[in-house]
Protein backbone atom coordinates (compact mmCIF):
# COMPACT_ATOMS: atom_id res chain seq x y z
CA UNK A 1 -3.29 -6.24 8.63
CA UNK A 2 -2.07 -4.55 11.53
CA UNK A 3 -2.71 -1.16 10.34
CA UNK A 4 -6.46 -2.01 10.51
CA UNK A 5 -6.40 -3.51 13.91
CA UNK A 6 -5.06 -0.08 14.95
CA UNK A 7 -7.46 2.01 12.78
CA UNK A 8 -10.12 2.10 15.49
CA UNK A 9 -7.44 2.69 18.14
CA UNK A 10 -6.27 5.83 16.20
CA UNK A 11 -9.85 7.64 15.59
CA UNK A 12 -9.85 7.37 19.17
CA UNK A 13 -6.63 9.00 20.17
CA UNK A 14 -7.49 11.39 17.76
CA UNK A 15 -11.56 12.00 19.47
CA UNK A 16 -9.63 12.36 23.42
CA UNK A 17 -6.83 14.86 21.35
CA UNK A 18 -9.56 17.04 20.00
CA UNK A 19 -11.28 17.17 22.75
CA UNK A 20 -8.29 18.26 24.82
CA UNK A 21 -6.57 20.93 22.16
CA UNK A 22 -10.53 22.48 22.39
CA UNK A 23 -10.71 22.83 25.96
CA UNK A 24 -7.66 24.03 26.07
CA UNK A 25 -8.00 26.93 23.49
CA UNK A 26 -11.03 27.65 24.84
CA UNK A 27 -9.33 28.36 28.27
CA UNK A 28 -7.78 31.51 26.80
CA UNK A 29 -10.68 33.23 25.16
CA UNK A 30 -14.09 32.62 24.79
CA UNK A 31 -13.92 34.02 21.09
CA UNK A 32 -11.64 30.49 20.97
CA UNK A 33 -14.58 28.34 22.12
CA UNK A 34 -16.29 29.83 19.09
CA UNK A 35 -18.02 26.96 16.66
CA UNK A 36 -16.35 29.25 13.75
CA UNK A 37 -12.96 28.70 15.39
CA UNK A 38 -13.67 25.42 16.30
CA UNK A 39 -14.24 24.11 12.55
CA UNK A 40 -11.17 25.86 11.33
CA UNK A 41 -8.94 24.15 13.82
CA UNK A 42 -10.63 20.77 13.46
CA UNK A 43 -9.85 21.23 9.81
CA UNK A 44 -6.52 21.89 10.55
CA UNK A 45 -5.89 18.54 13.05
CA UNK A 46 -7.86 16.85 10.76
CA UNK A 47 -5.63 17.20 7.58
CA UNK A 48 -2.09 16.41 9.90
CA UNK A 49 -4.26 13.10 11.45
CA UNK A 50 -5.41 11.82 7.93
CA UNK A 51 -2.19 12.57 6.24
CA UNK A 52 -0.73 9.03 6.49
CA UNK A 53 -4.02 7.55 5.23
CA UNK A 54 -3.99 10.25 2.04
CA UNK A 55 -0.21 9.00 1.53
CA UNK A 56 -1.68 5.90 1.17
CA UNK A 57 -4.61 6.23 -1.06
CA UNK A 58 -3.05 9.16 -3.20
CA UNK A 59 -0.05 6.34 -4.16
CA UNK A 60 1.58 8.67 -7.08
CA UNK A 61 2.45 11.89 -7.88
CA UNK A 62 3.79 15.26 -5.76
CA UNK A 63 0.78 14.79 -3.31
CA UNK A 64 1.61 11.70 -2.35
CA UNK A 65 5.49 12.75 -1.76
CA UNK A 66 4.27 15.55 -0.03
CA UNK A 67 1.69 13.94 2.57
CA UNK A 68 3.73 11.28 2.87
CA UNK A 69 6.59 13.37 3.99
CA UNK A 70 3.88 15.16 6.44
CA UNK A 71 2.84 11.81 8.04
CA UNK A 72 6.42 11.13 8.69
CA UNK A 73 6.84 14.32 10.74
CA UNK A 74 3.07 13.99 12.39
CA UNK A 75 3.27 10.44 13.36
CA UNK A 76 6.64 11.49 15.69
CA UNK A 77 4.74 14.32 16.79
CA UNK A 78 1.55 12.69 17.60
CA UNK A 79 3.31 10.27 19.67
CA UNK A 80 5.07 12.70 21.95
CA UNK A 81 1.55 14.52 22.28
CA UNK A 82 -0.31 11.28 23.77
CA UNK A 83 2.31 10.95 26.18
CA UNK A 84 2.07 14.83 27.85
CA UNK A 85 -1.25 15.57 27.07
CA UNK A 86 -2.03 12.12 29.09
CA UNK A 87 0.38 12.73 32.03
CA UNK A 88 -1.00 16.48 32.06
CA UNK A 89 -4.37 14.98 32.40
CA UNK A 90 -2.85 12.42 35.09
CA UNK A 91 -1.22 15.34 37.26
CA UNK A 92 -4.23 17.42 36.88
CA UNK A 93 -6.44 14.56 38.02
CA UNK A 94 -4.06 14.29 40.98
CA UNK A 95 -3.74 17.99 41.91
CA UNK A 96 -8.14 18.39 41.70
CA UNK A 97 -8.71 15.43 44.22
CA UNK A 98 -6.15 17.10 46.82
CA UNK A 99 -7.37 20.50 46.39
CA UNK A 100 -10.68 18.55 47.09
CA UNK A 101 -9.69 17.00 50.31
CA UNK A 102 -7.97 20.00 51.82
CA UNK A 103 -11.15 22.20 50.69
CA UNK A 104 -9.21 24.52 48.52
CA UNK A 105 -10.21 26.30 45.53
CA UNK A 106 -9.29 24.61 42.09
CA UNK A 107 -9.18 27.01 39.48
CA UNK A 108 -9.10 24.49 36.22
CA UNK A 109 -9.66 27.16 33.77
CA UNK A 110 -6.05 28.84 34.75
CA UNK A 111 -4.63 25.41 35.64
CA UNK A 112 -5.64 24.09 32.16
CA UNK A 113 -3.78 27.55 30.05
CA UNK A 114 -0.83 27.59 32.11
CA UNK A 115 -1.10 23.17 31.73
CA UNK A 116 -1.60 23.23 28.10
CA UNK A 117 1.18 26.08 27.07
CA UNK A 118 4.24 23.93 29.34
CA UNK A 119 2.67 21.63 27.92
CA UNK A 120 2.80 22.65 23.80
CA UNK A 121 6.27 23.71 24.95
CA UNK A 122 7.05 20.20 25.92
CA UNK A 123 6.02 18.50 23.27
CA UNK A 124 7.79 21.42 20.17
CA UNK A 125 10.80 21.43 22.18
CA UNK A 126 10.70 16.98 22.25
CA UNK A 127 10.00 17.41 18.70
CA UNK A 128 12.38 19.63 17.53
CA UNK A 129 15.16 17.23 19.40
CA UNK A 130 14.07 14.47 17.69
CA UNK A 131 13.81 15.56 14.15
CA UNK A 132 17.19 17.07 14.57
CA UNK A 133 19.24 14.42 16.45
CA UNK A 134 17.74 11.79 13.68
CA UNK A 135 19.75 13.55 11.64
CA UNK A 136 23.04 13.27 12.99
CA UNK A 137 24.99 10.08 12.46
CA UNK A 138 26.94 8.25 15.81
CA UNK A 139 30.02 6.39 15.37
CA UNK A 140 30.32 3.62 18.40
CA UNK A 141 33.41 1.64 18.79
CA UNK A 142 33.69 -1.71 20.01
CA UNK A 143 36.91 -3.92 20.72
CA UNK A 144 35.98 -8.03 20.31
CA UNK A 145 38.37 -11.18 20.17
CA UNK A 146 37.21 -14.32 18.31
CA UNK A 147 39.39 -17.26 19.20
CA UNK A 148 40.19 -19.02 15.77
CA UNK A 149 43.29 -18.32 14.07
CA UNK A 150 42.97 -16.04 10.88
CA UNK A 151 45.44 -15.00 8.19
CA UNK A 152 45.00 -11.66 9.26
CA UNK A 153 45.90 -10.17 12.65
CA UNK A 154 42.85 -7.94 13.39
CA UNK A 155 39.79 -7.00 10.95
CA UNK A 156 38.23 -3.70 11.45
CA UNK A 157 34.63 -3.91 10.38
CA UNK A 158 31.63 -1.45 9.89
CA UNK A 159 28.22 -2.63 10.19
CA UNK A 160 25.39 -0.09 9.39
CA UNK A 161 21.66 -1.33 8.82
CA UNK A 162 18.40 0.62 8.22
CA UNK A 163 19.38 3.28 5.79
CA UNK A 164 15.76 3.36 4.47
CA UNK A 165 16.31 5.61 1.67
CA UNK A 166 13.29 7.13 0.98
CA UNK A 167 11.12 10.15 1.97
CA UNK A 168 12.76 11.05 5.27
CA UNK A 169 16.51 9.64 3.77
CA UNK A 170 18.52 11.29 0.98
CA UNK A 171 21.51 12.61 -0.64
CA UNK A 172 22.33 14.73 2.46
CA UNK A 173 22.37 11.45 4.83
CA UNK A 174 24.08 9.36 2.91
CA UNK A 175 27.18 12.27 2.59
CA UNK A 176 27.35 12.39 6.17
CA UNK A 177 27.75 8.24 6.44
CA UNK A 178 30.13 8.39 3.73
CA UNK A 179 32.20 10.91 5.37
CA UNK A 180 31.92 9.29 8.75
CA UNK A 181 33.00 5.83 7.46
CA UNK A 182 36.15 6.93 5.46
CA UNK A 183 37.20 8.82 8.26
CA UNK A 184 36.96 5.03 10.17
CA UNK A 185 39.23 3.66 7.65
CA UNK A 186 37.61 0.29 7.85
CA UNK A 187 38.52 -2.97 6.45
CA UNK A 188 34.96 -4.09 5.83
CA UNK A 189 31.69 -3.03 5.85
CA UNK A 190 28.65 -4.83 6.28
CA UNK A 191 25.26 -3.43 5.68
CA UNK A 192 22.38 -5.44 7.34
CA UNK A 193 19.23 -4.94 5.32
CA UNK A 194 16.72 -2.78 4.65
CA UNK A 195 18.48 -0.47 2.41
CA UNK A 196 14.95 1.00 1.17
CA UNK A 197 12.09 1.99 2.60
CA UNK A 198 9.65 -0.23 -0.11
CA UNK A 199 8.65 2.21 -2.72
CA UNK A 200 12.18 2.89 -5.35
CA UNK A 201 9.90 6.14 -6.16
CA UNK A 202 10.40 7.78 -3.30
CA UNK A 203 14.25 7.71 -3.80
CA UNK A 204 15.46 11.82 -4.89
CA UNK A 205 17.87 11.93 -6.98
CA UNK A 206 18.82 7.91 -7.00
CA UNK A 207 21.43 8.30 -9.06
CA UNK A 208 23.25 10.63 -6.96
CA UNK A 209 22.63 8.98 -4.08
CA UNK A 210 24.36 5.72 -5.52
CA UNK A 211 27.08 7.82 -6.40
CA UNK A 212 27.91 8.83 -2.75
CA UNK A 213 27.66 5.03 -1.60
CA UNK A 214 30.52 3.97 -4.12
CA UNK A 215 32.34 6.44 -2.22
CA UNK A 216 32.66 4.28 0.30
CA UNK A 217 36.27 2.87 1.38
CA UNK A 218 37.47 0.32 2.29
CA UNK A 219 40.08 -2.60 2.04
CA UNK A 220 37.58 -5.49 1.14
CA UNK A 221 34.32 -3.91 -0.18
CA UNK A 222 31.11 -3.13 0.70
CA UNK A 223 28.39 -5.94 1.12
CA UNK A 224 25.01 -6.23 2.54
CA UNK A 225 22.03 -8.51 2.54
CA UNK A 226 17.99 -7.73 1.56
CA UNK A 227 15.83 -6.55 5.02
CA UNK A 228 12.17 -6.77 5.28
CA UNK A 229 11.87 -3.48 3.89
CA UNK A 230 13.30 -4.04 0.37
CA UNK A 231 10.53 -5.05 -1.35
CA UNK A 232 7.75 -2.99 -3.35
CA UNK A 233 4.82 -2.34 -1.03
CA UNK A 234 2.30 -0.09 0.10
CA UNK A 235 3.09 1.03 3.15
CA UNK A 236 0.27 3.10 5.41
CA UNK A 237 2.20 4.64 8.83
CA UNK A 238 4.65 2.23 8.48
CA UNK A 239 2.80 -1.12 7.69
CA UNK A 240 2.21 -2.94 5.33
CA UNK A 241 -0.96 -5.18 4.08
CA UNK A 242 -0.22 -8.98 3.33
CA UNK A 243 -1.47 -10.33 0.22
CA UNK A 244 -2.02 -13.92 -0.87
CA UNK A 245 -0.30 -14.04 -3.93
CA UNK A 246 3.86 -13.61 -3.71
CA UNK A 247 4.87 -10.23 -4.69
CA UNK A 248 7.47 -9.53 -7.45
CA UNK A 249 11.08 -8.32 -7.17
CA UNK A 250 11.53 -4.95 -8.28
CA UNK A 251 14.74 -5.41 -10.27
CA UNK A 252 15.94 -1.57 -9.40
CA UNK A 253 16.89 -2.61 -6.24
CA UNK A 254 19.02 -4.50 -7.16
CA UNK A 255 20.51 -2.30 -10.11
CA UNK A 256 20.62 0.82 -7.64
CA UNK A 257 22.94 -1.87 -5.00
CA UNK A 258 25.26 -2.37 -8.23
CA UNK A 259 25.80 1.05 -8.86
CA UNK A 260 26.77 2.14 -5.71
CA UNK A 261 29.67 -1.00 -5.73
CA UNK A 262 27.34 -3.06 -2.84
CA UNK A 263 27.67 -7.13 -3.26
CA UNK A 264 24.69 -8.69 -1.97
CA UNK A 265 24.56 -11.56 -0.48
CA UNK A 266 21.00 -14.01 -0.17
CA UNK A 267 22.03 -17.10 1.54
CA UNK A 268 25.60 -17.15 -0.22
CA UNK A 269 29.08 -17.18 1.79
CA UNK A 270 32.45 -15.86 0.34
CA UNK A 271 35.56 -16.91 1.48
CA UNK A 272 37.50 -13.31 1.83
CA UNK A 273 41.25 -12.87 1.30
CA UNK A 274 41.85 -16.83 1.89
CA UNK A 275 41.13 -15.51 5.61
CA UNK A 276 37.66 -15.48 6.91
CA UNK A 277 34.00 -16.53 6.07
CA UNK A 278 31.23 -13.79 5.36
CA UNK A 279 27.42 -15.23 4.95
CA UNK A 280 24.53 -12.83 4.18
CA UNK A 281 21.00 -14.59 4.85
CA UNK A 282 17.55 -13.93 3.65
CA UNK A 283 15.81 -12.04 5.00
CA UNK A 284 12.35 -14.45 6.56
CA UNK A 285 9.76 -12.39 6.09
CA UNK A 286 10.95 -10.87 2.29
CA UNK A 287 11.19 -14.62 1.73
CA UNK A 288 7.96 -15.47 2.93
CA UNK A 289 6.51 -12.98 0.96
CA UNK A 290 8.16 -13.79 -2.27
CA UNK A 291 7.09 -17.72 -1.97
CA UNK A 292 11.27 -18.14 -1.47
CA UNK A 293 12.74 -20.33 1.14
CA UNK A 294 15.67 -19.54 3.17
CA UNK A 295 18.90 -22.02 4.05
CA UNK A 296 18.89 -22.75 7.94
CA UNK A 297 22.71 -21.57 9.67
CA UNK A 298 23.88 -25.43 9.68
CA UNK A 299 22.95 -25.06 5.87
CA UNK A 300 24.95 -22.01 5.68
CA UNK A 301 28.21 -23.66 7.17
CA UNK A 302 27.79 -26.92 5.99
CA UNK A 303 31.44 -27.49 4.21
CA UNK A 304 33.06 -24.47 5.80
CA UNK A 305 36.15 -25.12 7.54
CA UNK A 306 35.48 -24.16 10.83
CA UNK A 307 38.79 -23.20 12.08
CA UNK A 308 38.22 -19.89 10.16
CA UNK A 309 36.63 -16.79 11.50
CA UNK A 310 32.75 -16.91 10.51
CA UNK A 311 30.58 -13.26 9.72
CA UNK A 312 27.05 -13.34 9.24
CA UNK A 313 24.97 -10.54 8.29
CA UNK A 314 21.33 -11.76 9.21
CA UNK A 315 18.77 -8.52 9.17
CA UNK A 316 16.64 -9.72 12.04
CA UNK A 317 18.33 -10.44 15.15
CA UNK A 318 17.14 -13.84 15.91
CA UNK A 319 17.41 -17.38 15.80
CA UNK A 320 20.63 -16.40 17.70
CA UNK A 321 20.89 -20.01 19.48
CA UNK A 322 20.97 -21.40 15.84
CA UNK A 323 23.23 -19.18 14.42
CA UNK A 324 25.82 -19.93 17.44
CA UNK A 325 25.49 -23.61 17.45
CA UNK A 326 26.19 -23.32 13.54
CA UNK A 327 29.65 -21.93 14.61
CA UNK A 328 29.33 -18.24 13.75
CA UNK A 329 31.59 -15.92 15.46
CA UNK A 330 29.65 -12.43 14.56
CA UNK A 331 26.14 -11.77 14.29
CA UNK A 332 25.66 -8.70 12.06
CA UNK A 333 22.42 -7.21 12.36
CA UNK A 334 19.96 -4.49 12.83
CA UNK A 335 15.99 -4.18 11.95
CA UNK A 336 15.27 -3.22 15.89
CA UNK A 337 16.35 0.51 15.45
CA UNK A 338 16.83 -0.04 19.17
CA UNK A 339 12.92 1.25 19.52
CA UNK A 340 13.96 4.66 17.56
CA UNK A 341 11.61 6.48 19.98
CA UNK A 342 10.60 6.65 24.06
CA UNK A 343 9.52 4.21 25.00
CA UNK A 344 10.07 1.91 22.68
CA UNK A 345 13.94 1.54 23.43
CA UNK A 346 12.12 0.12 25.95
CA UNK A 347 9.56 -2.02 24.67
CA UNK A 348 11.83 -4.00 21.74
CA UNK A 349 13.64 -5.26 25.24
CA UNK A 350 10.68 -7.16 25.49
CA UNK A 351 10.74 -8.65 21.87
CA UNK A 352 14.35 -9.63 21.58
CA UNK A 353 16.94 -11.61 23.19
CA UNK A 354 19.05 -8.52 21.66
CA UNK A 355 17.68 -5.33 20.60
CA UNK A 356 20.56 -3.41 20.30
CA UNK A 357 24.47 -3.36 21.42
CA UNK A 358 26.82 -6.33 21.35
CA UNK A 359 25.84 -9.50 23.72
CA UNK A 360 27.49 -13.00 23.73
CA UNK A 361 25.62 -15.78 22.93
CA UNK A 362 27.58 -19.07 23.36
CA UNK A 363 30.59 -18.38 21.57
CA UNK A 364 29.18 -16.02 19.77
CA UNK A 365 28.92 -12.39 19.52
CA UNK A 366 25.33 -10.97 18.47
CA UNK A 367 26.06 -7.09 17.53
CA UNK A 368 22.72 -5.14 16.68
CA UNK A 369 23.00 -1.78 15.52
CA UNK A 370 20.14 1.09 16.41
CA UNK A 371 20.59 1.92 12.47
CA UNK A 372 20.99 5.01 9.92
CA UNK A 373 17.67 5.60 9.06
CA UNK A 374 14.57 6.08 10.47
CA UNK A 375 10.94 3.94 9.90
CA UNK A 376 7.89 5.65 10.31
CA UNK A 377 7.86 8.70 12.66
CA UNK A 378 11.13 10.86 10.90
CA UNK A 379 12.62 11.42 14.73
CA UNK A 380 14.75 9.82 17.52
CA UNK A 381 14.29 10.03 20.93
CA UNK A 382 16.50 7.74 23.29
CA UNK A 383 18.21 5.77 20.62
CA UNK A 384 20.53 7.13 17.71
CA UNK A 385 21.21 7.41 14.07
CA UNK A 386 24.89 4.67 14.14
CA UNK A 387 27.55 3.38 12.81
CA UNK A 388 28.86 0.56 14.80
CA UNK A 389 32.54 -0.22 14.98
CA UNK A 390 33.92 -3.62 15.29
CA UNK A 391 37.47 -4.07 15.89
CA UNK A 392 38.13 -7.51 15.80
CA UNK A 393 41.23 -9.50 16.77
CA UNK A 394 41.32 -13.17 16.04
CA UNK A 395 43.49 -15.16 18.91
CA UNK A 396 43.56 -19.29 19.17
């Protein structure tokens, strides 16, 4: 539904972008101003600004790999090309009204090549950062005490979220996570949700990939919980249309989680090592859309001894009051990607209490991690690819 709210909103970014990219070819040569010219790079734009909605329509097959891989890349793009095309429009606005007032000459055709190259510059050198640095995995350490006495001295736990295997996530990713967490030598890891990015089909080479994830070490297992993004959908630019009727689970999910030795966990808690609790929750809008309901946190811990350290992996960081008045010690989640790109690191501020990093709440910790993958745009700019490091030490 949101995706066609935003269709108008998009043909008209795309209207002011033309418009700019012509006047500025146009600047350089007049054989560029050419109608001839002119249609061939409209066609051009055109086929990078409709790619997402041919991903969409074209649901099968190599074409719809291919443009949907294109989209991916454009959409990043795109968004770095609003934002300096529209401050270079901004500082030239700026620079014509003084040259006005102290009667000087404004040359706009020179202003607008040399304007429009720093410009392309800006936004292929952005772009290039952003496609790259997606692609390399952080490790962030963090040191946290829970108060509640525990059978074991100190737990050292991974939590990684957002892997959204898929188009933009592979084989090559997952190595490098792999790698990075047995180097960690953790006692736990914890993966908070959306594991896929909605279509199993756009998994290459699943089989492999599953492969790499059992190669994952460490002293109590692997276990994670379902994310709003695990779930068969169509997906255009990263939404997704509702639908009255509940959708269906697509049981290779679920068989792809086995294979790669991940225990999932849907509103169950296991009592680890006689030593401390570890819940995985639905994830509320997966179970809205499959007509499920999901157990509230005094549900969760109802009959739980609450003397013992409590872990929750919870995909979307909220109801964080609840979830600390229910007596968990560790929020685990992600979903935020802590905005992925400028400026939405700073925008998800906005949206919640915690949208990325480790906060107290009550007694609580709340730990959101930025993510593996990416969603949408393939890139990251001010926020990184993680793994998040908790070294916990339980103390009455």
């Amino acid at each position: 539904m949101t995706a066609i709210f935003l269709a108008p909103v998009y043909l008209g970014l795309h209207v002011y972008l033309f418009l700019r990219l012509f006047h500025w070819l146009g600047a350089f040569h007049r054989r560029m101003a050419s109608r001839c010219f002119r249609w061939i790079a409209g066609a051009a734009y055109a086929a990078l600004a409709l790619s997402p909605l041919a991903g969409f329509l074209i649901s099968a097959g190599p074409w719809h790999h291919l443009f949907q891989l294109v989209s991916g890349f454009w959409l990043g793009v795109l968004l770095h090309i609003l934002m300096i095309v529209g401050l270079f429009d901004i500082i030239c606005l700026l620079i014509r009204r003084i040259a006005r007032r102290g009667g000087l000459v404004f040359d706009r055709r020179r202003f607008c090549r040399r304007a429009g190259s720093l410009a392309a510059a800006c936004i292929l050198l952005i772009s290039a950062y952003g496609f790259l640095h997606a692609r390399r995995i952080q490790v962030h350490t963090a040191d946290l005490t829970v108060t509640k006495s525990c059978a074991v001295r100190s737990l050292k736990v991974a939590l990684i979220a957002d892997l959204h295997l898929g188009y933009n996530v592979g084989a090559p990713m997952m190595e490098q996570l792999v790698e990075k967490l047995n180097r960690e030598k953790v006692d736990l890891v914890c993966l908070a949700g959306d594991i896929f990015d909605n279509e199993y089909e756009s998994l290459r080479q699943p089989e492999k990939i599953a492969d790499i994830l059992r190669g994952i070490k460490s002293r109590y297992g692997v276990y994670a919980c379902w994310g709003n993004h695990d779930l068969r959908e169509n997906v255009l630019a990263g939404f997704t249309f509702r639908r009255k009727e509940a959708r269906e689970e697509d049981p290779r999910f679920s068989d792809f989680c086995q294979r790669a030795g991940i225990t999932l966990l849907a509103d169950q808690t296991l009592f680890i090592d006689d030593a401390f609790y570890l819940c995985g929750r639905k994830d509320p809008s997966k179970s809205r859309k499959m007509g499920e309901t999901r157990l509230a946190p005094a549900q969760l811990t109802e009959g739980l001894d609450p003397s013992k350290p409590l872990l929750v992996m919870d995909h979307q960081p909220r109801e964080l009051a609840e979830l600390a008045a229910a007596g968990m010690d560790v929020d685990l989640s992600g979903h935020t990607h802590n905005g992925q790109l400028f400026p939405g690191n700073l925008l998800v501020r906005l949206l919640y209490e915690n949208a990325g990093g480790i906060r107290r709440k009550g007694e609580m910790y709340t730990c959101v991690t930025s993510g593996v993958g990416v969603w949408g745009p393939a890139m990251r700019v001010g926020s990184d690819s993680e793994i998040m490091i908790l070294n916990l030490t339980f103390s009455e």
